[in-house]
Protein backbone atom coordinates (compact mmCIF):
# COMPACT_ATOMS: atom_id res chain seq x y z
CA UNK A 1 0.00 0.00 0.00
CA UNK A 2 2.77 2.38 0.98
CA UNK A 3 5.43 0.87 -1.92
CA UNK A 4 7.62 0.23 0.99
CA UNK A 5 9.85 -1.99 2.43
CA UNK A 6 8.98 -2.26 6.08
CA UNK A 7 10.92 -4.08 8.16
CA UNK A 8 9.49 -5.62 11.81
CA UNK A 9 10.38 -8.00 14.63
CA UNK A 10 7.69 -10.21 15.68
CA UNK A 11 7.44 -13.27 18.24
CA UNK A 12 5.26 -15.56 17.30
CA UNK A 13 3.83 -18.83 18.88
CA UNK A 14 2.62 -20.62 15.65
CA UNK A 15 0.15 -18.90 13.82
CA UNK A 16 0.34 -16.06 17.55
CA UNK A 17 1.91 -13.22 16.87
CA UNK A 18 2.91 -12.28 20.57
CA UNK A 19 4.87 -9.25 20.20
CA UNK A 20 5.41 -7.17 16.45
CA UNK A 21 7.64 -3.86 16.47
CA UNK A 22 9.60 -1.72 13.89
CA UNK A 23 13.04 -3.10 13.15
CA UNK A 24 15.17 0.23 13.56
CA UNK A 25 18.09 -1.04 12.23
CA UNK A 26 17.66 -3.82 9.76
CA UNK A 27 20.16 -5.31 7.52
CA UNK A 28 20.62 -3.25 4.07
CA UNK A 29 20.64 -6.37 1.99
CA UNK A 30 17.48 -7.79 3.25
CA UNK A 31 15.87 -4.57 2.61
CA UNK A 32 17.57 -4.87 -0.73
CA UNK A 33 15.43 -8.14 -1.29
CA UNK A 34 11.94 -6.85 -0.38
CA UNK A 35 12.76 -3.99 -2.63
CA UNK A 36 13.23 -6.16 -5.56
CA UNK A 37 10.13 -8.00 -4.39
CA UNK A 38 8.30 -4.90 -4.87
CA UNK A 39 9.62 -4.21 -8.44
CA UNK A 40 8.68 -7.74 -9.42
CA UNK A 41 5.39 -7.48 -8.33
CA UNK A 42 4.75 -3.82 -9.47
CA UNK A 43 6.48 -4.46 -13.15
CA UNK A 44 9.29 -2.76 -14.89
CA UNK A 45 7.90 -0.10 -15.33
CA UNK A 46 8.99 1.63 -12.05
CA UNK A 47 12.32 2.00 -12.90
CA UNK A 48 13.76 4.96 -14.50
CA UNK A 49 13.59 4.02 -18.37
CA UNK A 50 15.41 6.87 -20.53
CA UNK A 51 16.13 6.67 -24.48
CA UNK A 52 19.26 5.71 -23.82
CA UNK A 53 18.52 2.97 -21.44
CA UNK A 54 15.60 1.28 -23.63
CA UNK A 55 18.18 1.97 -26.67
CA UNK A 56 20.70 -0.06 -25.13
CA UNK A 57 18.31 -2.67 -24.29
CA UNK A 58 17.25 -2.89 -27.96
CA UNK A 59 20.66 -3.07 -29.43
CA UNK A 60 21.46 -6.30 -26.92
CA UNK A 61 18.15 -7.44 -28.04
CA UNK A 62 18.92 -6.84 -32.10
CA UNK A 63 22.53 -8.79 -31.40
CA UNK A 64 20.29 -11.56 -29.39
CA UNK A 65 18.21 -12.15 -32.78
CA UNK A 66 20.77 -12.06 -34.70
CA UNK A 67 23.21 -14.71 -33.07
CA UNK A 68 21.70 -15.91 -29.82
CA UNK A 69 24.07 -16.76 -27.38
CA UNK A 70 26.55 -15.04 -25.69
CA UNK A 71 24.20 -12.21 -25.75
CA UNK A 72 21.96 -11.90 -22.51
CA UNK A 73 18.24 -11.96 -22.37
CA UNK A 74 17.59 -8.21 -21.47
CA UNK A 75 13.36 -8.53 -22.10
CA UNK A 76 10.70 -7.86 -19.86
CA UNK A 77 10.91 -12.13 -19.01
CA UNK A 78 14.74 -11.73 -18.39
CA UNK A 79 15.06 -8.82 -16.66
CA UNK A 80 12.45 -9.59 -14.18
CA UNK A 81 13.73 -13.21 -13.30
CA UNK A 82 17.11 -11.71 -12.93
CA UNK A 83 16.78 -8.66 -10.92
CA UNK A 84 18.66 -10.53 -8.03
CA UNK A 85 21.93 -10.60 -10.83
CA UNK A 86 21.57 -6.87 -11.85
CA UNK A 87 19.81 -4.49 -10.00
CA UNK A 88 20.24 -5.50 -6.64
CA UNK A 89 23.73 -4.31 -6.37
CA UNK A 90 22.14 -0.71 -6.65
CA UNK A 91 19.61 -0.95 -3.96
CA UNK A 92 21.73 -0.70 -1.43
CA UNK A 93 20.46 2.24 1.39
CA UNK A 94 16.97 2.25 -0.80
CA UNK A 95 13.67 0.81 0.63
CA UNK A 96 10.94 2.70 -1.25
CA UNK A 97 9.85 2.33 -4.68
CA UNK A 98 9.73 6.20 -5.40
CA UNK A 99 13.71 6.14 -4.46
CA UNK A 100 14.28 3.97 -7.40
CA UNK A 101 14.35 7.06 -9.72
CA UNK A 102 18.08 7.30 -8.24
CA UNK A 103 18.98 4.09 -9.57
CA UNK A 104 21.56 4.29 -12.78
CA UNK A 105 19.42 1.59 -14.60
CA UNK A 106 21.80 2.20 -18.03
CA UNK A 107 24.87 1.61 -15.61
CA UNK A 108 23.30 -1.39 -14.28
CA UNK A 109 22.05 -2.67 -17.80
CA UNK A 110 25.69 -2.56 -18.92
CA UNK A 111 27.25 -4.01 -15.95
CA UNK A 112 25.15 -6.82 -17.36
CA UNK A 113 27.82 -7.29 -20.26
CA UNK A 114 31.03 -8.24 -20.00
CA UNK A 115 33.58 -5.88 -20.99
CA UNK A 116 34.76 -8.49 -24.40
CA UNK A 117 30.48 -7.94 -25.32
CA UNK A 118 30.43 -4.22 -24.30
CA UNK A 119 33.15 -3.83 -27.19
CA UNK A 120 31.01 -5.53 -29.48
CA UNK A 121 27.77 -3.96 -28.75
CA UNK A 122 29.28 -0.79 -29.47
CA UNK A 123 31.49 -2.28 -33.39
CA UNK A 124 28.40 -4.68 -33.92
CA UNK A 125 25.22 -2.40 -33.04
CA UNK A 126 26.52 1.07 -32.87
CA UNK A 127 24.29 4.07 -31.34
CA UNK A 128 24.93 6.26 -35.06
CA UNK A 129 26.25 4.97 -38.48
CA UNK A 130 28.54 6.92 -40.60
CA UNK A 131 27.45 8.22 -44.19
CA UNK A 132 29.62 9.25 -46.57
CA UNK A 133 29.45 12.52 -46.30
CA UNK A 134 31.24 12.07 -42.77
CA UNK A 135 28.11 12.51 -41.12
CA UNK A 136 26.39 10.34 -38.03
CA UNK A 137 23.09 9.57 -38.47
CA UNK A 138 21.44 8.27 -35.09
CA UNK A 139 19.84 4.08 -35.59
CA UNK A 140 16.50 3.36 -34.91
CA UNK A 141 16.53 0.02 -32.70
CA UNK A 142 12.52 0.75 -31.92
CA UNK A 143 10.99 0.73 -34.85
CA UNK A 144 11.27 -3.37 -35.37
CA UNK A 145 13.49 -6.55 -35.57
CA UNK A 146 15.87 -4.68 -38.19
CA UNK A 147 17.03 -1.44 -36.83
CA UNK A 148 16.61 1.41 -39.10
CA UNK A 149 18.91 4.17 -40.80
CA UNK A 150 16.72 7.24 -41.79
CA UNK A 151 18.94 9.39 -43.95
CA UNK A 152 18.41 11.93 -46.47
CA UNK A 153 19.23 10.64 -50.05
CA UNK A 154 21.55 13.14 -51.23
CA UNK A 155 23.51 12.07 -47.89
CA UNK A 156 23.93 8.23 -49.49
CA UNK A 157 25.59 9.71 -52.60
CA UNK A 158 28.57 7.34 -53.61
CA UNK A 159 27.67 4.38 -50.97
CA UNK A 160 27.60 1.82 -53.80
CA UNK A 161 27.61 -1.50 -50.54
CA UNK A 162 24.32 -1.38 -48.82
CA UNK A 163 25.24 -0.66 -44.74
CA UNK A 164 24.99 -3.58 -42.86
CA UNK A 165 25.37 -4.27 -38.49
CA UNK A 166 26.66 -7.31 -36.84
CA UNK A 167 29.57 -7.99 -38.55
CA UNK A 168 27.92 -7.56 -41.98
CA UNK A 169 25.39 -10.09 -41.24
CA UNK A 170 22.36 -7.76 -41.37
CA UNK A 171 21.60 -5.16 -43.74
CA UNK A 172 20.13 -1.94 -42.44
CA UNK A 173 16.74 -1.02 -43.51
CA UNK A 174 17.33 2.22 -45.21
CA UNK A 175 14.96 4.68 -45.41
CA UNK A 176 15.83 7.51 -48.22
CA UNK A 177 14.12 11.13 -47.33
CA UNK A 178 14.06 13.78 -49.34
CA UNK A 179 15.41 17.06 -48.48
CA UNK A 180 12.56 18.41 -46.21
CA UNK A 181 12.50 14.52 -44.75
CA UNK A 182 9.68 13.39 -46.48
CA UNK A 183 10.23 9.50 -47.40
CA UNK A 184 11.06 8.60 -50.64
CA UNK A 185 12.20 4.84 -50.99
CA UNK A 186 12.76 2.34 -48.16
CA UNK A 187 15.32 -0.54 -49.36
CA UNK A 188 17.22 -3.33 -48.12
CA UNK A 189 19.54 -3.09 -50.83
CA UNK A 190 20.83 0.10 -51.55
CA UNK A 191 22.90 -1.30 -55.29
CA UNK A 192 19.52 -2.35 -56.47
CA UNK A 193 17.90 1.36 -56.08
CA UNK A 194 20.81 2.80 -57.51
CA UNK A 195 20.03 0.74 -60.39
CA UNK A 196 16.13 0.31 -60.56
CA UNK A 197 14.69 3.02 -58.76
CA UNK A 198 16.50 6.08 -58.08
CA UNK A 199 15.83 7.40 -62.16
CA UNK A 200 12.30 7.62 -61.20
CA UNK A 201 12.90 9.19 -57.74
CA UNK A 202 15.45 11.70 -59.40
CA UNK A 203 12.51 12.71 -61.90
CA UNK A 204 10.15 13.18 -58.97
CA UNK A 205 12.71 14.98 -57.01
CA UNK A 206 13.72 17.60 -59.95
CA UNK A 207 10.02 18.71 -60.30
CA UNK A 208 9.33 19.11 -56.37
CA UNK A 209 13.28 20.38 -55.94
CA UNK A 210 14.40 22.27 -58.53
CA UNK A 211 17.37 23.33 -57.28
């Protein structure tokens, strides 16, 4: 009712509860335990989830689909049968749901991976990809199973191999905007619109974008 962890003393002759009074002092890690007994039972959902903490979750998650194991199981499932593994550790001094807000959930998402996956995550599934033109357009992980580059056509000029994640396993789904970022194409292989459908885009463009 009060989303928090109290803590008593009782005395109890079977079912008799003879004497029940605060615990002032009780042990940190126990309180650690009915805090993440509270979180299970409340959901996910009362942790502090950012954009960068549910885009690091999606990026383990796009790596998990793509080759399974080593990479962990960071769903809803996962991350609520394991919250003894990796949020504990950062309960430590807080008994009350609303406190939770102080909890560094991406540092504790991370901590998840060790330090030979963290390097991967980062080569493998990368925050931004690199156009040509040297710029670094920010991935959508959200959108669905294939993360997403949305980049303005003129920007993919001269990229004649279609960009790919996970060690060139999986090709990017590319959406092409025009200028004012309206879309234009969305492709999977970037040679093949070169070839097939960018004469008919470049007409369209001309007569909305004369310049």
């Amino acid at each position: 009712r009060t989303e928090t962890v109290i803590a008593r003393r009782q005395r109890r002759l079977g079912a008799l509860v003879r004497s029940d009074k605060p615990l002032s002092a009780p042990d940190p890690s126990r309180l650690a335990e009915g805090l993440v007994d509270g979180v299970r039972q409340t959901g996910l959902h009362v942790l502090p989830w950012d954009k960068g903490a549910e885009q690091f979750r999606a990026r383990v998650a796009f790596l998990r689909r793509a080759e399974g194991d080593p990479w962990p199981d960071l769903s809803d499932d996962g991350l609520t049968a394991s919250l003894e593994d990796w949020l504990m550790p950062y309960l430590s001094g807080l008994s009350k749901l609303s406190m939770l807000k102080k909890v560094p959930l991406l540092e504790a998402l991370k901590a998840v991976l060790p330090w030979e996956l963290q390097q991967r995550l980062d080569a493998e599934a990368p925050t931004h990809y690199r156009v040509q033109t040297g710029d670094r357009i920010p991935l959508d992980y959200a959108t669905g199973e294939t993360p997403v580059l949305p980049v303005r056509l003129q920007q993919m000029f001269g990229t004649t191999d279609h960009p790919t994640l996970a060690g060139g396993r999986v090709p990017l789904v590319v959406h092409l905007l025009s200028p004012a970022g309206r879309p234009l194409q969305i492709t999977q292989d970037l040679p093949g619109f070169w070839t097939n459908s960018y004469p008919a885009v470049k007409a369209e463009m001309k007569g909305r974008y004369p310049k």
